[in-house]
C-alpha atoms as a PDB file:
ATOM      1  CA  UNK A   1       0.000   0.000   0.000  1.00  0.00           C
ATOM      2  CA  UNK A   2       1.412   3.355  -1.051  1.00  0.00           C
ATOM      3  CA  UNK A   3       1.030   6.572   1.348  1.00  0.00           C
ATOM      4  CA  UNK A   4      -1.137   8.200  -0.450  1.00  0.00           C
ATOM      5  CA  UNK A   5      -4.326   5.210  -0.267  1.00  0.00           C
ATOM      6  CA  UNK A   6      -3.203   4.700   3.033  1.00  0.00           C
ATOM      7  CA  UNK A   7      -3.651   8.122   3.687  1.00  0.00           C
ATOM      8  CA  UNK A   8      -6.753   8.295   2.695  1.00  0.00           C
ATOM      9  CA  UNK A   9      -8.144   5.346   5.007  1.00  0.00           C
ATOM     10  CA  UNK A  10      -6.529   6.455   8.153  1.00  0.00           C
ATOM     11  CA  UNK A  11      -8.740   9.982   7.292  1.00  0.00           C
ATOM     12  CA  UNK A  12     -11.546   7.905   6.348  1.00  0.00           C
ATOM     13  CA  UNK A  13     -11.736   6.006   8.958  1.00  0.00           C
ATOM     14  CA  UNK A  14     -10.184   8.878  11.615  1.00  0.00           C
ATOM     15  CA  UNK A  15     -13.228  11.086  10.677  1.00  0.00           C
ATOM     16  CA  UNK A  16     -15.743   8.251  11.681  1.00  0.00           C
ATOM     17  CA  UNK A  17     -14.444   8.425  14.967  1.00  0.00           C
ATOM     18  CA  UNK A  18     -14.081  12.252  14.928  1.00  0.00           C
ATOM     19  CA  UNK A  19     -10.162  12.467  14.699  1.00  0.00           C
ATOM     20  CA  UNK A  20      -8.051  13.942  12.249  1.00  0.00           C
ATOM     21  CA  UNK A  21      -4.524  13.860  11.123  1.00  0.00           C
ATOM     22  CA  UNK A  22      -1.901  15.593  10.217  1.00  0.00           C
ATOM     23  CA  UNK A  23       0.722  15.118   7.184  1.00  0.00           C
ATOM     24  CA  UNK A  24       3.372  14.711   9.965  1.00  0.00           C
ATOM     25  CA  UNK A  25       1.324  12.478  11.935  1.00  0.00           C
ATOM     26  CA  UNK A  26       0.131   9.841   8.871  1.00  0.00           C
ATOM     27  CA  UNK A  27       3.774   9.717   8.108  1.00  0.00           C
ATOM     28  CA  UNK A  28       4.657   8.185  11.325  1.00  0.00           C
ATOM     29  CA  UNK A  29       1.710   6.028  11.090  1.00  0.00           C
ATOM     30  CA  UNK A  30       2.711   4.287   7.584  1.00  0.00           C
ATOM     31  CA  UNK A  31       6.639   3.950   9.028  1.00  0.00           C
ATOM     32  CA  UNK A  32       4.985   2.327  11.400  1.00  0.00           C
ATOM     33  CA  UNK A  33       2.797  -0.045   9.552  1.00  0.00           C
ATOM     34  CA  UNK A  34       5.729  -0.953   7.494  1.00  0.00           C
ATOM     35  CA  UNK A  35       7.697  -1.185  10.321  1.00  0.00           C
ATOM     36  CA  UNK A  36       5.452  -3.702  12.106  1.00  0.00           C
ATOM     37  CA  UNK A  37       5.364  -5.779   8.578  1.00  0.00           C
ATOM     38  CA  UNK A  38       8.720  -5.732   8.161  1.00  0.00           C
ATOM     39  CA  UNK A  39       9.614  -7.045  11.346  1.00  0.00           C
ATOM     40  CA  UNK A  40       6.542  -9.789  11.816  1.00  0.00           C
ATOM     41  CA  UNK A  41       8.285 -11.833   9.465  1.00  0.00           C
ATOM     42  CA  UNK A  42      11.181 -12.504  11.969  1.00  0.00           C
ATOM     43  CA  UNK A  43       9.454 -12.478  15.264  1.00  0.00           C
ATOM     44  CA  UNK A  44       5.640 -12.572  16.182  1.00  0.00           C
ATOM     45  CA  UNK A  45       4.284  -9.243  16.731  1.00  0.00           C
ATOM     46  CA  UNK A  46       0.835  -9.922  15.049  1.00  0.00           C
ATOM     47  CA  UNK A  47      -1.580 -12.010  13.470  1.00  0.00           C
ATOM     48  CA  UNK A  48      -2.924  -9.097  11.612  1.00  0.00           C
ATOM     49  CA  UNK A  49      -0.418  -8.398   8.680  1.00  0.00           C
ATOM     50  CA  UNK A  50      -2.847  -6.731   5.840  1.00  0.00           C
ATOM     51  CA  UNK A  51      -2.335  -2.831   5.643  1.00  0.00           C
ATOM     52  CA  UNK A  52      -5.838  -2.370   5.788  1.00  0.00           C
ATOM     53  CA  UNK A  53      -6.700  -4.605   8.662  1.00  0.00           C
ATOM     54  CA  UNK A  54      -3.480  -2.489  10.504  1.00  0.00           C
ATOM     55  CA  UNK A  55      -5.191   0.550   9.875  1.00  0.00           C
ATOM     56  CA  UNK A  56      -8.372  -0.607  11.364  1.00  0.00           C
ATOM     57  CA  UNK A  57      -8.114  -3.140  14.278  1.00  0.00           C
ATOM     58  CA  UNK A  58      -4.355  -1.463  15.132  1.00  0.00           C
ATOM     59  CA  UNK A  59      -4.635   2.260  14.778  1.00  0.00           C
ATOM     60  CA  UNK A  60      -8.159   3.183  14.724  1.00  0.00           C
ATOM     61  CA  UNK A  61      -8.654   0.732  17.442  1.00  0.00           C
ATOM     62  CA  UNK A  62      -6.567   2.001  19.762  1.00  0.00           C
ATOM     63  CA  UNK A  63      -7.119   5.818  19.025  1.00  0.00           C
ATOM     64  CA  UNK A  64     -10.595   5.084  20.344  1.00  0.00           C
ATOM     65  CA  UNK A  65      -9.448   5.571  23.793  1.00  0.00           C
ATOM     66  CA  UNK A  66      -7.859   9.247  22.552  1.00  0.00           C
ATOM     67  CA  UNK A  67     -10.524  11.200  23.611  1.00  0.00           C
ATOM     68  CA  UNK A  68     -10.039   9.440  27.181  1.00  0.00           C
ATOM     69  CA  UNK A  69      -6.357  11.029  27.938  1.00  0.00           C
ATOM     70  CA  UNK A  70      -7.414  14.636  27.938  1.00  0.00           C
ATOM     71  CA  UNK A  71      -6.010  16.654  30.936  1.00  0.00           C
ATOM     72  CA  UNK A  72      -3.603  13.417  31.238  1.00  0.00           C
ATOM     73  CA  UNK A  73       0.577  13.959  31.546  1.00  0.00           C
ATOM     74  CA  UNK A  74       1.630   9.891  32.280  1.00  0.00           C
ATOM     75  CA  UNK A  75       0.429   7.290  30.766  1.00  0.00           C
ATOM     76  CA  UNK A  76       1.050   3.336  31.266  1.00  0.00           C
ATOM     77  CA  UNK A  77       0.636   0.821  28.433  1.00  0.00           C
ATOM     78  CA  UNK A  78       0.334  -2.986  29.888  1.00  0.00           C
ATOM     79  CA  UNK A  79       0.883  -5.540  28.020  1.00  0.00           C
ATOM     80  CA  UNK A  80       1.684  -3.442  25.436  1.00  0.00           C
ATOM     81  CA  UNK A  81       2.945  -6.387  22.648  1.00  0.00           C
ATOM     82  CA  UNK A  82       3.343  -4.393  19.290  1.00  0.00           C
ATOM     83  CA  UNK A  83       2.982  -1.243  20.752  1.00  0.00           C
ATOM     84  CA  UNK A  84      -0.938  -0.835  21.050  1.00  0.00           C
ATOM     85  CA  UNK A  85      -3.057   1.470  22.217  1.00  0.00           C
ATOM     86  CA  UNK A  86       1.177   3.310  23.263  1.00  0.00           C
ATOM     87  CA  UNK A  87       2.568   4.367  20.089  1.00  0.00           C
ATOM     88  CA  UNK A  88      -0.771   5.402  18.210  1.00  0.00           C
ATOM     89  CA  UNK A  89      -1.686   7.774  21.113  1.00  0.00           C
ATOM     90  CA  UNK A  90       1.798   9.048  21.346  1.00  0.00           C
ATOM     91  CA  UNK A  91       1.766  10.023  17.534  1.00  0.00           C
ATOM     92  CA  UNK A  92      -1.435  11.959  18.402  1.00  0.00           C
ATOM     93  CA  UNK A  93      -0.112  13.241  21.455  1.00  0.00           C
ATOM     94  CA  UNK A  94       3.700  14.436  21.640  1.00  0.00           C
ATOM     95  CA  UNK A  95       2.877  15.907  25.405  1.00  0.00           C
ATOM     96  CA  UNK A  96       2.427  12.762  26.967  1.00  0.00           C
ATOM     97  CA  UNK A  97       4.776  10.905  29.052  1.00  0.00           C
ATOM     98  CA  UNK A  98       4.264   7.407  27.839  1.00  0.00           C
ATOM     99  CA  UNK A  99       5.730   3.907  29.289  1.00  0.00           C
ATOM    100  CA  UNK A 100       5.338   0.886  27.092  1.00  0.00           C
ATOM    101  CA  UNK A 101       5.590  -2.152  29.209  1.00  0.00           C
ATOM    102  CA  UNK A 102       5.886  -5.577  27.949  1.00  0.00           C
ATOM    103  CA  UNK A 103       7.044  -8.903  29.475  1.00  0.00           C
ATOM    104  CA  UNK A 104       9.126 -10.116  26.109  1.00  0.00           C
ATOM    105  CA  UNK A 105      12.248  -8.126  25.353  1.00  0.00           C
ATOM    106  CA  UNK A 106      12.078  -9.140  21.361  1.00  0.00           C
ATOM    107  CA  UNK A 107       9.199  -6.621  21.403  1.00  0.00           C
ATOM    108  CA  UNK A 108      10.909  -3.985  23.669  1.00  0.00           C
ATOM    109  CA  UNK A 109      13.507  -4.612  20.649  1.00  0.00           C
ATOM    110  CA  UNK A 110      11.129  -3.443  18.471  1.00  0.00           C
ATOM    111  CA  UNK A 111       9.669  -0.997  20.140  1.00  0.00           C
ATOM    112  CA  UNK A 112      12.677   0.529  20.499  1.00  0.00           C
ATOM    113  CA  UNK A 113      13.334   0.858  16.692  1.00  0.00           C
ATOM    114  CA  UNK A 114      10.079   2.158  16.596  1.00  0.00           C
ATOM    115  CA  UNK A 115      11.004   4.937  18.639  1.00  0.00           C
ATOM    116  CA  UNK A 116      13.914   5.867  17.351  1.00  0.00           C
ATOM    117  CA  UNK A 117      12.762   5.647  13.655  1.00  0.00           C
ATOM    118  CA  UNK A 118       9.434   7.737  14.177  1.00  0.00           C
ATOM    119  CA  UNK A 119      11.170  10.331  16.111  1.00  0.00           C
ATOM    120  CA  UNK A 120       9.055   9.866  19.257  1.00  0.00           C
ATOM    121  CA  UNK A 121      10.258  11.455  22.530  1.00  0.00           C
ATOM    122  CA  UNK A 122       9.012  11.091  26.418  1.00  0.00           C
ATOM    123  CA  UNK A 123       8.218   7.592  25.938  1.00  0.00           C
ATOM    124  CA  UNK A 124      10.124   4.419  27.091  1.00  0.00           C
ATOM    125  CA  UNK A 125       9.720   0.832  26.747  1.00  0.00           C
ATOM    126  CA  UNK A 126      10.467  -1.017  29.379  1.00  0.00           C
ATOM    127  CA  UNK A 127      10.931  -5.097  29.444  1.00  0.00           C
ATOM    128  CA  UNK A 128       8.828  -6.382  32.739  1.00  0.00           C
ATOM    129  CA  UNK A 129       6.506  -8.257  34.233  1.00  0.00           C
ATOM    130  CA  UNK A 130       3.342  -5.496  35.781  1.00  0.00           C
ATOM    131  CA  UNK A 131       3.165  -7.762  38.927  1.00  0.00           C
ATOM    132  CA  UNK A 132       7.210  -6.662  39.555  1.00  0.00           C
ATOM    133  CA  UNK A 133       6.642  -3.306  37.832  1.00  0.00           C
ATOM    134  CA  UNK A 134       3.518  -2.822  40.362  1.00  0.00           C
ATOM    135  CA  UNK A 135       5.642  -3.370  43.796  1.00  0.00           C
ATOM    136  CA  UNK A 136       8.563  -0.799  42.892  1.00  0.00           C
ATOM    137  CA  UNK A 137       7.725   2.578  44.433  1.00  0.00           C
ATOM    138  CA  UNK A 138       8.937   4.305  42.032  1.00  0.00           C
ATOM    139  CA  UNK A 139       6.509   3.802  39.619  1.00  0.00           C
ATOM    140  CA  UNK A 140       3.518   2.488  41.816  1.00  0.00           C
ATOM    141  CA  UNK A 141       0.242   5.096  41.749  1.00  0.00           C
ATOM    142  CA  UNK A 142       2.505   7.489  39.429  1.00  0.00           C
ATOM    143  CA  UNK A 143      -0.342   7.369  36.095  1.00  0.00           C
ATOM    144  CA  UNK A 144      -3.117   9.502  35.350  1.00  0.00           C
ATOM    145  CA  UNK A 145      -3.894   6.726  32.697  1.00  0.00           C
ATOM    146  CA  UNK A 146      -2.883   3.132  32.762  1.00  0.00           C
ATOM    147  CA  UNK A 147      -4.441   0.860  29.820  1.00  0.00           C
ATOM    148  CA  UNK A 148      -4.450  -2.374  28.738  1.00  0.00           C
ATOM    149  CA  UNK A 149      -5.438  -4.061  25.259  1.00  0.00           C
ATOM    150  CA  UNK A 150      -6.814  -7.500  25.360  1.00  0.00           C
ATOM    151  CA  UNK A 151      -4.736  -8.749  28.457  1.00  0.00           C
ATOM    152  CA  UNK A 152      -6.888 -10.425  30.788  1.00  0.00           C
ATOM    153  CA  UNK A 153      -9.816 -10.827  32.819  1.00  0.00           C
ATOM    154  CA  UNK A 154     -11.475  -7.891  34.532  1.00  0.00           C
ATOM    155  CA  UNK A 155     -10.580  -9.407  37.752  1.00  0.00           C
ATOM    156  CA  UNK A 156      -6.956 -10.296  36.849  1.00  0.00           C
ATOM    157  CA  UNK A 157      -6.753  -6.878  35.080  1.00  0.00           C
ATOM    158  CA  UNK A 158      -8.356  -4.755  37.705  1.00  0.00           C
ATOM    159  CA  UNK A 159      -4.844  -5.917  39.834  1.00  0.00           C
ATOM    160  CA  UNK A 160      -2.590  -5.366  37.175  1.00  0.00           C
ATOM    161  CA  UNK A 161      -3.809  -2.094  36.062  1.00  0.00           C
ATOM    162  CA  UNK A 162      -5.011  -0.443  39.782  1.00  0.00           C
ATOM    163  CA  UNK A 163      -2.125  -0.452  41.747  1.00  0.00           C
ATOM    164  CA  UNK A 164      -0.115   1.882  39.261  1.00  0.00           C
ATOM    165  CA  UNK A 165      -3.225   4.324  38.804  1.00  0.00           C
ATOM    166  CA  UNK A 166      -2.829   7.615  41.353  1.00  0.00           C
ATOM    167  CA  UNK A 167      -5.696   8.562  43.251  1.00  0.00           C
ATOM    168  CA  UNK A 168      -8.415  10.259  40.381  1.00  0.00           C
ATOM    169  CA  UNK A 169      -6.789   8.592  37.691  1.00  0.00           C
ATOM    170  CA  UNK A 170      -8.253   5.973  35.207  1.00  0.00           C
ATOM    171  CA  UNK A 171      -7.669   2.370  34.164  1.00  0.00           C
ATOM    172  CA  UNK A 172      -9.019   2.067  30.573  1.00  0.00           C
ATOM    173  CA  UNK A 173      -9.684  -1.442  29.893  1.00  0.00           C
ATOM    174  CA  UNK A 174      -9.885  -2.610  26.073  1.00  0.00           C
ATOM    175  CA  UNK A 175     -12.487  -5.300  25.581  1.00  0.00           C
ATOM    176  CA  UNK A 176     -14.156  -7.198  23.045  1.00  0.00           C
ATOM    177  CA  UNK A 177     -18.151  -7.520  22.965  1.00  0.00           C
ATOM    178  CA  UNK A 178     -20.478  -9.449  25.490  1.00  0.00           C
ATOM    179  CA  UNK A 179     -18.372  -8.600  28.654  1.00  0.00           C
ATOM    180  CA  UNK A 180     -21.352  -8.560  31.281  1.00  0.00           C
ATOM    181  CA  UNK A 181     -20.756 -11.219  32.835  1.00  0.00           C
ATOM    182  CA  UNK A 182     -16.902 -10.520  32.760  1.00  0.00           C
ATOM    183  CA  UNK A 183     -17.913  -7.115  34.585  1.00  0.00           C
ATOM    184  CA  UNK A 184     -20.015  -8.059  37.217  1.00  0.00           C
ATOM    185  CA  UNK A 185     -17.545 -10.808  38.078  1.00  0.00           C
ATOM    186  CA  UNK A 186     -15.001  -8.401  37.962  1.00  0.00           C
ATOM    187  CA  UNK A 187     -16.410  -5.589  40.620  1.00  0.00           C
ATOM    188  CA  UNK A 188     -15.129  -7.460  43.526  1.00  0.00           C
ATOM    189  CA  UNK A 189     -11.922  -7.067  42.603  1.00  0.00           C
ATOM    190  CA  UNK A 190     -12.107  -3.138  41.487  1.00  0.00           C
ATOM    191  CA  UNK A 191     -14.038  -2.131  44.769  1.00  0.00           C
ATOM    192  CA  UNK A 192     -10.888  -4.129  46.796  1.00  0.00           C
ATOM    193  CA  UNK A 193      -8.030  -2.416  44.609  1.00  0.00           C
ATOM    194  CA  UNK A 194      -9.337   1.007  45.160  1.00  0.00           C
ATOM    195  CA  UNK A 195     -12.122   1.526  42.116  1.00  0.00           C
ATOM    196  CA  UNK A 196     -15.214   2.700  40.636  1.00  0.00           C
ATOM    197  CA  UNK A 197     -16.367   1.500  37.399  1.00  0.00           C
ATOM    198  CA  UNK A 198     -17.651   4.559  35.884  1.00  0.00           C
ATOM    199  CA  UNK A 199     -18.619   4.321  32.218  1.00  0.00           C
ATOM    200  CA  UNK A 200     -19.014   1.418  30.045  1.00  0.00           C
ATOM    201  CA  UNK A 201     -18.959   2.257  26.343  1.00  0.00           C
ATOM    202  CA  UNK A 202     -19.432  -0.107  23.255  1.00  0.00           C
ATOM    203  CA  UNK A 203     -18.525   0.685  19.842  1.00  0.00           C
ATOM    204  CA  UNK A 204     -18.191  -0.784  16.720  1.00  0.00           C
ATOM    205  CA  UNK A 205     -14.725  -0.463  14.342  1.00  0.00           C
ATOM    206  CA  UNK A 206     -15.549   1.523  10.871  1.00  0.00           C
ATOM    207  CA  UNK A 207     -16.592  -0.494   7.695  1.00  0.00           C
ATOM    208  CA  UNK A 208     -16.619  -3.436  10.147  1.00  0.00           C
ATOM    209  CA  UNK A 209     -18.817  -5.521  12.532  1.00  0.00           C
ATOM    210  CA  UNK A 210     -15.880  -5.965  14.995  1.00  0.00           C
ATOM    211  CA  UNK A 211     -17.205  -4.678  18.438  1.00  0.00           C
ATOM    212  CA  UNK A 212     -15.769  -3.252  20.929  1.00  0.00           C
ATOM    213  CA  UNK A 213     -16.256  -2.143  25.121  1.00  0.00           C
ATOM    214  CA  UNK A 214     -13.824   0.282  26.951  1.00  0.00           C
ATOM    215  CA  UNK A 215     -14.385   0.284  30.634  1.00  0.00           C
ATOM    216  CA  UNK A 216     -13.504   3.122  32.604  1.00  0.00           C
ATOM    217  CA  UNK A 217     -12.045   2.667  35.839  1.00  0.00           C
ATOM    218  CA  UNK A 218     -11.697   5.744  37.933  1.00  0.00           C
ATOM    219  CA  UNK A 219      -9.253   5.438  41.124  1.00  0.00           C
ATOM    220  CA  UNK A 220     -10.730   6.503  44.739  1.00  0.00           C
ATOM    221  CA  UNK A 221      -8.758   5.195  46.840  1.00  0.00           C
ATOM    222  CA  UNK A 222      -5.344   3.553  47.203  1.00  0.00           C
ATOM    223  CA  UNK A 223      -4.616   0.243  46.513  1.00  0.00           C
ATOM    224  CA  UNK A 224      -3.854  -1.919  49.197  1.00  0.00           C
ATOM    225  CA  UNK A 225       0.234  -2.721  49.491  1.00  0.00           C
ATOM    226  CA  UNK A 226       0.064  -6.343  48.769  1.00  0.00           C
ATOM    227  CA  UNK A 227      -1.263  -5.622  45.232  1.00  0.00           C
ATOM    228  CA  UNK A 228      -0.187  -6.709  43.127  1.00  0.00           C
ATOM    229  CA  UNK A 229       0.632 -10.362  43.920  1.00  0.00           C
ATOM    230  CA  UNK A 230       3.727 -12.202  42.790  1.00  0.00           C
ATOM    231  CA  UNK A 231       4.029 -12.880  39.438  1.00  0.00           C
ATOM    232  CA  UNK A 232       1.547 -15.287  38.144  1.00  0.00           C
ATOM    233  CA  UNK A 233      -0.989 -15.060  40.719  1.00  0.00           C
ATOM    234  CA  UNK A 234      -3.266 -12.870  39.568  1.00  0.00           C
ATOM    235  CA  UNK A 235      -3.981 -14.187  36.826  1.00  0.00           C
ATOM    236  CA  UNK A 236      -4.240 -18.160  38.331  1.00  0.00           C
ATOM    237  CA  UNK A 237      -6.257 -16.636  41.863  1.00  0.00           C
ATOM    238  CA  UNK A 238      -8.261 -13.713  40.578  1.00  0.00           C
ATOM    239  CA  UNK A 239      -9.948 -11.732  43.115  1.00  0.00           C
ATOM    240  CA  UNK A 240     -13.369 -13.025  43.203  1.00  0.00           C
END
């Protein structure tokens, strides 16, 4: 795909969901796309390899959560993998401090030559587990906006994502469809870590039937110090 068609899907499909782009911007976009190509064929970034399936359940997909970082200066990507929802926010917004955290360092790799070859400053990748990222003080209720993109479990999730918030921040959870059950299970375990659950939105991808549900979390309180658990536990003893 040349720039100039994949320009004009990325405005397409930015102008469905009421953002718009600049030249400088959809040039770091389709570096990145080829980038993310490129670089699938020697390690396993993605299962989703067609430009225009990039541009949609990649980019547009995680700029759906844009209008959530207003007012926002640090943000924490979980589980990042690729570099989604991180690197498409950043492009959109060069004031935020962003951390890109990932458990496999062939993807901090990567993300790293992402980075450098788009240009992008105040944002790190960093090559961790959350549940030892969540314990170190450094870092622990520092966010105004931790997210996560298909990760886990609300429960599971709600410990991962909680601990790092600060008090009046927000935990944006990326879901797929027919989560109800998945949320009520999951309340438990945000009331305990020190949230609310305070908007539930569904939406559906442009020129697509994939749906889509991004929770917002807001945090009231702090978390309690033994969350996160050691590694592994969350996710094999959710809070329930």
């Amino acid at each position: 795909m040349d720039l100039i068609e994949f320009s004009n899907l990325m405005n397409k499909y930015g102008k469905e969901i009421e953002i718009k782009f600049t030249e400088e911007q959809l040039n770091k976009f389709y570096k990145y796309m080829n980038m993310l190509i490129e670089w699938n064929e020697k390690i396993n970034l993605t299962a989703i390899i067609e430009p225009k399936e990039i541009i949609l359940k990649h980019f547009i997909d995680s700029l759906a959560i844009l209008k959530y970082t207003e007012n926002s200066k640090k943000f924490l990507d979980i589980g990042t993998g690729a570099g989604f929802p991180g690197i498409p926010i950043k492009i959109m917004r060069k004031d935020l401090e962003i951390t890109l955290l990932d458990s496999l360092n062939k993807r901090i790799n990567f993300l790293n030559e992402v980075i450098k070859e788009l240009n992008l400053e105040k944002i790190t990748a960093i090559h961790s587990r959350i549940e030892d990222y969540g314990r170190n003080k450094e870092y622990r209720e520092k966010y105004d906006i931790v997210t996560a993109r298909a990760v886990a479990n609300l429960s599971t999730l709600s410990e991962y994502m909680l601990p790092m918030a600060k008090i009046n921040g927000q935990s944006i959870c990326m879901k797929g469809p027919d989560i109800e059950e998945e949320i009520e299970n999951g309340k438990k375990a945000v009331k305990i870590l020190g949230g609310e659950i305070k908007k539930v939105e569904k939406l559906e991808l442009p020129e697509s039937k994939d749906k889509r549900t991004i929770i917002q979390i807001i945090k009231t309180k702090n978390t309690p110090n033994k969350y996160p658990r050691k590694a592994g536990k969350p996710s094999k003893e959710p809070i329930c």
